[in-house]
C-alpha atoms as a PDB file:
ATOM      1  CA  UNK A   1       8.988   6.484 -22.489  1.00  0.00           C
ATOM      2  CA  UNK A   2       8.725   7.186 -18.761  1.00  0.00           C
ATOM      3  CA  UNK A   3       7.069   4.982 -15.973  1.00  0.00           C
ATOM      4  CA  UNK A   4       4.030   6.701 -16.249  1.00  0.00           C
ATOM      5  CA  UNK A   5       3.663   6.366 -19.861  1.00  0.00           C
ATOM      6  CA  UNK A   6       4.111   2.675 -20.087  1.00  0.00           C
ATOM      7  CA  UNK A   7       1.764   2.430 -17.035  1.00  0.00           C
ATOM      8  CA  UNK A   8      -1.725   4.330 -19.029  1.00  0.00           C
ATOM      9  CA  UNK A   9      -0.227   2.107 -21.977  1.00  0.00           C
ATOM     10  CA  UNK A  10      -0.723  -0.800 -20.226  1.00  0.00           C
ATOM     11  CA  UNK A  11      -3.974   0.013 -18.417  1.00  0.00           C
ATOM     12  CA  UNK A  12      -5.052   1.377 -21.795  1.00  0.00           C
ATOM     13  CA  UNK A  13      -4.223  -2.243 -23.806  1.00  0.00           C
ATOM     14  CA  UNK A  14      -6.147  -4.063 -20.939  1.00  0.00           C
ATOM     15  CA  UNK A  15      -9.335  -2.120 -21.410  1.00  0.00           C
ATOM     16  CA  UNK A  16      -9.338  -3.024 -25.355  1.00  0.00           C
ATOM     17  CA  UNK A  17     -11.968  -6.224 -26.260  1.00  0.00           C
ATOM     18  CA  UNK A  18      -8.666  -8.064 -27.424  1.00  0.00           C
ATOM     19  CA  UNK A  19      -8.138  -8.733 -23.954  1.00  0.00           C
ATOM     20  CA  UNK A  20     -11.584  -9.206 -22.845  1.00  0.00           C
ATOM     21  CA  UNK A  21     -11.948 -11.846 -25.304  1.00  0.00           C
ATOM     22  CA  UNK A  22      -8.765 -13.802 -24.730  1.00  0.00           C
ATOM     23  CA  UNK A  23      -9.581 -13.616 -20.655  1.00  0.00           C
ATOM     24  CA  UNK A  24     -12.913 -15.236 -21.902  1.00  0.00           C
ATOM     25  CA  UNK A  25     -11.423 -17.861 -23.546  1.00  0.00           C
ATOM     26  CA  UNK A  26      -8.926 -18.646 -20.703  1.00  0.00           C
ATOM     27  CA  UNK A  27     -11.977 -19.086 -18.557  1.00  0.00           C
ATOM     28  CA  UNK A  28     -13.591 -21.136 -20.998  1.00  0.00           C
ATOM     29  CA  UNK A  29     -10.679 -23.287 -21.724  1.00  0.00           C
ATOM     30  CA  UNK A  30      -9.739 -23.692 -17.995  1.00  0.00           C
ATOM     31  CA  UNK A  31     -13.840 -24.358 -17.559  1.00  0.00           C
ATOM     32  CA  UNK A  32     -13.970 -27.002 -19.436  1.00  0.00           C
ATOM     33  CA  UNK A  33     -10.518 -29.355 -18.408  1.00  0.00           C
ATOM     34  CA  UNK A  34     -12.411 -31.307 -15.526  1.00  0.00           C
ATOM     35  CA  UNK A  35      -9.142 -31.564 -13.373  1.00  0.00           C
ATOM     36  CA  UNK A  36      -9.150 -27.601 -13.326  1.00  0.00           C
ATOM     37  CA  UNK A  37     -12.710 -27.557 -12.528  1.00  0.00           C
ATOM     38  CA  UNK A  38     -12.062 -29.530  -9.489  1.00  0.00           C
ATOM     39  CA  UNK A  39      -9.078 -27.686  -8.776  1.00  0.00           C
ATOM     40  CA  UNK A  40     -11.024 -24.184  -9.140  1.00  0.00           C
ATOM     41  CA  UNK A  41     -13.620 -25.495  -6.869  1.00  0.00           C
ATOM     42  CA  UNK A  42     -11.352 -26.571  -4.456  1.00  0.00           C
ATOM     43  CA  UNK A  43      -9.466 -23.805  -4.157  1.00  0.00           C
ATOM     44  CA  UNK A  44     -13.307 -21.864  -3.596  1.00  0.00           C
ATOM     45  CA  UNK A  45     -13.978 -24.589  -0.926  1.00  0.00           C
ATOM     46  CA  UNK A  46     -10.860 -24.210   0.937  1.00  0.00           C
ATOM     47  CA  UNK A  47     -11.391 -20.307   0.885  1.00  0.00           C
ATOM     48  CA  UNK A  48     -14.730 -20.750   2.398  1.00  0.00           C
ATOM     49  CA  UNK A  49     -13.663 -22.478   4.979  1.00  0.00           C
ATOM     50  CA  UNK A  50     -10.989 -20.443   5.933  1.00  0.00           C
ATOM     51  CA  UNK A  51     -13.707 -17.857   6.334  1.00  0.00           C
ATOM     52  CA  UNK A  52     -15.609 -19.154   8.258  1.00  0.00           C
ATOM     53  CA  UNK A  53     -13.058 -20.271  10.595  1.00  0.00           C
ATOM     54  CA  UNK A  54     -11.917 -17.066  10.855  1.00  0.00           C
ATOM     55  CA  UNK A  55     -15.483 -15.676  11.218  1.00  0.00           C
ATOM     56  CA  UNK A  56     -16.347 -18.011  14.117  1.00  0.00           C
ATOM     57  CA  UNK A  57     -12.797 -17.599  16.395  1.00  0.00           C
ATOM     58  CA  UNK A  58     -13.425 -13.532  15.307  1.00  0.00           C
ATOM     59  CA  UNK A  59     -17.330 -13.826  17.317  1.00  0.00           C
ATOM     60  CA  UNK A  60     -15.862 -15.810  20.051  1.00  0.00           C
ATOM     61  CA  UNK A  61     -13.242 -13.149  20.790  1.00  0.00           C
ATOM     62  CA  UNK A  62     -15.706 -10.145  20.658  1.00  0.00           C
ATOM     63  CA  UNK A  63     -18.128 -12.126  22.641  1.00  0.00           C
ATOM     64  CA  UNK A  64     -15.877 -11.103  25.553  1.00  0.00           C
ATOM     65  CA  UNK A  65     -17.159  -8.030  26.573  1.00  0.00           C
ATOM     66  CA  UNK A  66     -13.781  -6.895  27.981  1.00  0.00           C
ATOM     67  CA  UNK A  67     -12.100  -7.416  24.504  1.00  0.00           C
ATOM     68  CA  UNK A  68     -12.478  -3.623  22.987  1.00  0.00           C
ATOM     69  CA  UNK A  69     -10.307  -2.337  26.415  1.00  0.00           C
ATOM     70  CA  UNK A  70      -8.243  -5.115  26.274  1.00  0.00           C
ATOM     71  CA  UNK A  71      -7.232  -4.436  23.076  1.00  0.00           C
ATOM     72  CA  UNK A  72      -7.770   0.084  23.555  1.00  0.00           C
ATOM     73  CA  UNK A  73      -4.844  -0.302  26.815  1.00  0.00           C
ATOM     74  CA  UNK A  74      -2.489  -2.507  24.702  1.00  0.00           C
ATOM     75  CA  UNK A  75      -2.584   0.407  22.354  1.00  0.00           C
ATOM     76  CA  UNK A  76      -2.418   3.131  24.899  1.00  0.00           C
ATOM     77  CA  UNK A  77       0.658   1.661  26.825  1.00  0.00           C
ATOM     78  CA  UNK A  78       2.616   1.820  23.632  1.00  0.00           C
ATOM     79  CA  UNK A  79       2.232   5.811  23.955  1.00  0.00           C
ATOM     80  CA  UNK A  80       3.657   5.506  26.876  1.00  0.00           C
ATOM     81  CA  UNK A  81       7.263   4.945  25.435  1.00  0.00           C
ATOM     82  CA  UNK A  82       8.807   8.783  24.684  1.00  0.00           C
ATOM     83  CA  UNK A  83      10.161   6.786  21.354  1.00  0.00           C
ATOM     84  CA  UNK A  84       6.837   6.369  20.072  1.00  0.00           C
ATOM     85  CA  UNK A  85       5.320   9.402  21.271  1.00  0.00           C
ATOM     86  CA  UNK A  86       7.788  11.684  19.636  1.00  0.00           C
ATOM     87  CA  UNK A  87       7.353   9.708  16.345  1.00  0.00           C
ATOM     88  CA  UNK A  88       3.841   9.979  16.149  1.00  0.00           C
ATOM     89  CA  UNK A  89       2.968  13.445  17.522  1.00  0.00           C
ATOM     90  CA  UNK A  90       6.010  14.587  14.475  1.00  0.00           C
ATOM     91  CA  UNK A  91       3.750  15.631  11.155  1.00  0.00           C
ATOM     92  CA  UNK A  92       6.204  15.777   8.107  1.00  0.00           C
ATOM     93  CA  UNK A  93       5.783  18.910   5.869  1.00  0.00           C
ATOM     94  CA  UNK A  94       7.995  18.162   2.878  1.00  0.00           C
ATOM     95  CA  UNK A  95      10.291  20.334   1.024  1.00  0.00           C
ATOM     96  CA  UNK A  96      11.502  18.781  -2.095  1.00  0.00           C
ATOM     97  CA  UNK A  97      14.095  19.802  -4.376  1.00  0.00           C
ATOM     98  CA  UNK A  98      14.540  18.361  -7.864  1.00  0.00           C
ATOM     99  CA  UNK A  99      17.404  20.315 -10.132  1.00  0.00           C
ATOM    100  CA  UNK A 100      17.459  23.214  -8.264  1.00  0.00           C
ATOM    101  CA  UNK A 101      13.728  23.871  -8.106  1.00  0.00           C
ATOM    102  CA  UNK A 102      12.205  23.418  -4.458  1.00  0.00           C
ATOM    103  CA  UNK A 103       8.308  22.865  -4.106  1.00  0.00           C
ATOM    104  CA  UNK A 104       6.544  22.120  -0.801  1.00  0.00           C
ATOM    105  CA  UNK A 105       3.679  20.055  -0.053  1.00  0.00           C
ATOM    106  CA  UNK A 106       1.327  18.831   2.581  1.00  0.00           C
ATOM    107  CA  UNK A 107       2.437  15.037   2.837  1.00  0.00           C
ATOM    108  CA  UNK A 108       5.416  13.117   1.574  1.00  0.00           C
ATOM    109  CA  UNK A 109       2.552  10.773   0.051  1.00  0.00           C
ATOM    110  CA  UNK A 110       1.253  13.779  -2.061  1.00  0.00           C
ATOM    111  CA  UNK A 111       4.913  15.053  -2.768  1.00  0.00           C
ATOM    112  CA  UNK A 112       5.969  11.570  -4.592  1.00  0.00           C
ATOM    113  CA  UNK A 113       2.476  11.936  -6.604  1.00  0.00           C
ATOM    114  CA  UNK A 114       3.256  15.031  -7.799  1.00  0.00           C
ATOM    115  CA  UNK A 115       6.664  14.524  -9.227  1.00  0.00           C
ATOM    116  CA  UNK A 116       5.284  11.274 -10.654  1.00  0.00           C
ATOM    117  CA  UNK A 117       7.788   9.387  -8.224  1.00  0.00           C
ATOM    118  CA  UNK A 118       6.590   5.139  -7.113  1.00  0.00           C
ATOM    119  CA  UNK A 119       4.075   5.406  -4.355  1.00  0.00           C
ATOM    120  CA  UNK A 120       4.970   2.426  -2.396  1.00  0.00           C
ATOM    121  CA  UNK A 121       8.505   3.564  -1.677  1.00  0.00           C
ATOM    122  CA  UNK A 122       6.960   7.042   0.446  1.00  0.00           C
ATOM    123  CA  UNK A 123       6.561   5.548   3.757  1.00  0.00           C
ATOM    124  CA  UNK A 124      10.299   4.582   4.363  1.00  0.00           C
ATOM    125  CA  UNK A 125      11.628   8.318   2.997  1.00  0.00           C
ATOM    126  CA  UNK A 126       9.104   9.644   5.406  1.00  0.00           C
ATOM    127  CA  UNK A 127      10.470   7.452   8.259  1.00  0.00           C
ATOM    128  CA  UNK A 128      14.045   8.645   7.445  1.00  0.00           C
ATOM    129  CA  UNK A 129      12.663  12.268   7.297  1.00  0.00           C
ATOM    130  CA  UNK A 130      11.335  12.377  10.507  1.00  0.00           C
ATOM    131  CA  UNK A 131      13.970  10.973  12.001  1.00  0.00           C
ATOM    132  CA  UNK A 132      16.921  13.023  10.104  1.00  0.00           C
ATOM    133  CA  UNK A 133      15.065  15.671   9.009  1.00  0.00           C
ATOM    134  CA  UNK A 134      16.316  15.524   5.201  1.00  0.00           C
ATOM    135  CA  UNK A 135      16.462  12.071   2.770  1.00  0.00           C
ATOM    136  CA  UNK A 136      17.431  11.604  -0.523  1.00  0.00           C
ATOM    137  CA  UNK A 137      15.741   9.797  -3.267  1.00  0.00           C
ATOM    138  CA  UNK A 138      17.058   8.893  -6.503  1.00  0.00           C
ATOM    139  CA  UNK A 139      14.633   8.041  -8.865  1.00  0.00           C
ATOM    140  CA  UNK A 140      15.626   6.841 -12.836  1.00  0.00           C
ATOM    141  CA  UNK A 141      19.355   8.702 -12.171  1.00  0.00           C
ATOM    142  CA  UNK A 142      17.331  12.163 -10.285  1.00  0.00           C
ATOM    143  CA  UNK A 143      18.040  12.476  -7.252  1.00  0.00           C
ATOM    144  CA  UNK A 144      15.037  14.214  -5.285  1.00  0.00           C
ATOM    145  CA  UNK A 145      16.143  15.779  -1.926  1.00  0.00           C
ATOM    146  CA  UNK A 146      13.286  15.516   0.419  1.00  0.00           C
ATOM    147  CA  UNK A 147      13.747  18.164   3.489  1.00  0.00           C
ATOM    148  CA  UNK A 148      11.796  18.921   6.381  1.00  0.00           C
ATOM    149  CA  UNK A 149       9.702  22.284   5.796  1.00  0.00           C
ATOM    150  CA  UNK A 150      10.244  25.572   8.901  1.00  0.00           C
END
């Protein structure tokens, strides 16, 4: 059974009313122990206020009306390093070869999708491409060979 397989297994068992009814009777349980109410509403409170900290030091810092350029030339002097530049301006066309067979796509993002490979590890073999030009990833003993495209 492959990753992807247990994955629509798992989404599949949560969506059955087995697990609907025992997440209803956690909530229930937890409901009804007053220490857990307390702590439940505490927890809500503290949240709250955390937002509307956040919410009041967030107006006071776009009440300055210079705030938006402030903020606009802190980002524009970062384009002024050639480092950064290059890096950014590079767009990543991926070649990928898997067992011989070689298949191009539009984004490294859209390349993992496709051969079913874990999303969240695309941005650092995209980083290494630009910068080398060619990565490899090994995935479950495969090794997929991720190349910049002409």
């Amino acid at each position: 059974m492959n990753r992807q397989e247990r994955e629509a297994k798992r989404i599949a068992a949560c969506r059955t009313d087995e697990f609907r009814r025992k997440q209803a009777e956690l909530a229930r349980a937890q409901m009804s122990d007053p220490a857990m109410r307390t702590l439940i509403a505490a927890n809500t409170r503290a949240a709250y206020r955390h937002n509307t900290e956040f919410q009041a030091k967030r107006a006071a810092i776009e009440s300055d009306p210079e705030w938006l350029s402030k903020v606009t030339e802190g980002a524009a002097r970062t384009w002024a390093d050639p480092d950064v530049k290059r890096d950014r301006m590079t767009r990543v066309f991926p070649k990928v070869t898997v067992d011989g067979e070689t298949t191009g796509h539009r984004t490294v993002l859209l390349a993992f999708e496709a051969h079913g490979l874990p999303v969240g590890s695309h941005k650092g073999v995209r980083k290494r491409l630009k910068r080398t030009g060619r990565d490899v990833f090994v995935f479950e003993g495969r090794e997929y060979v991720f190349e910049m495209a002409d």
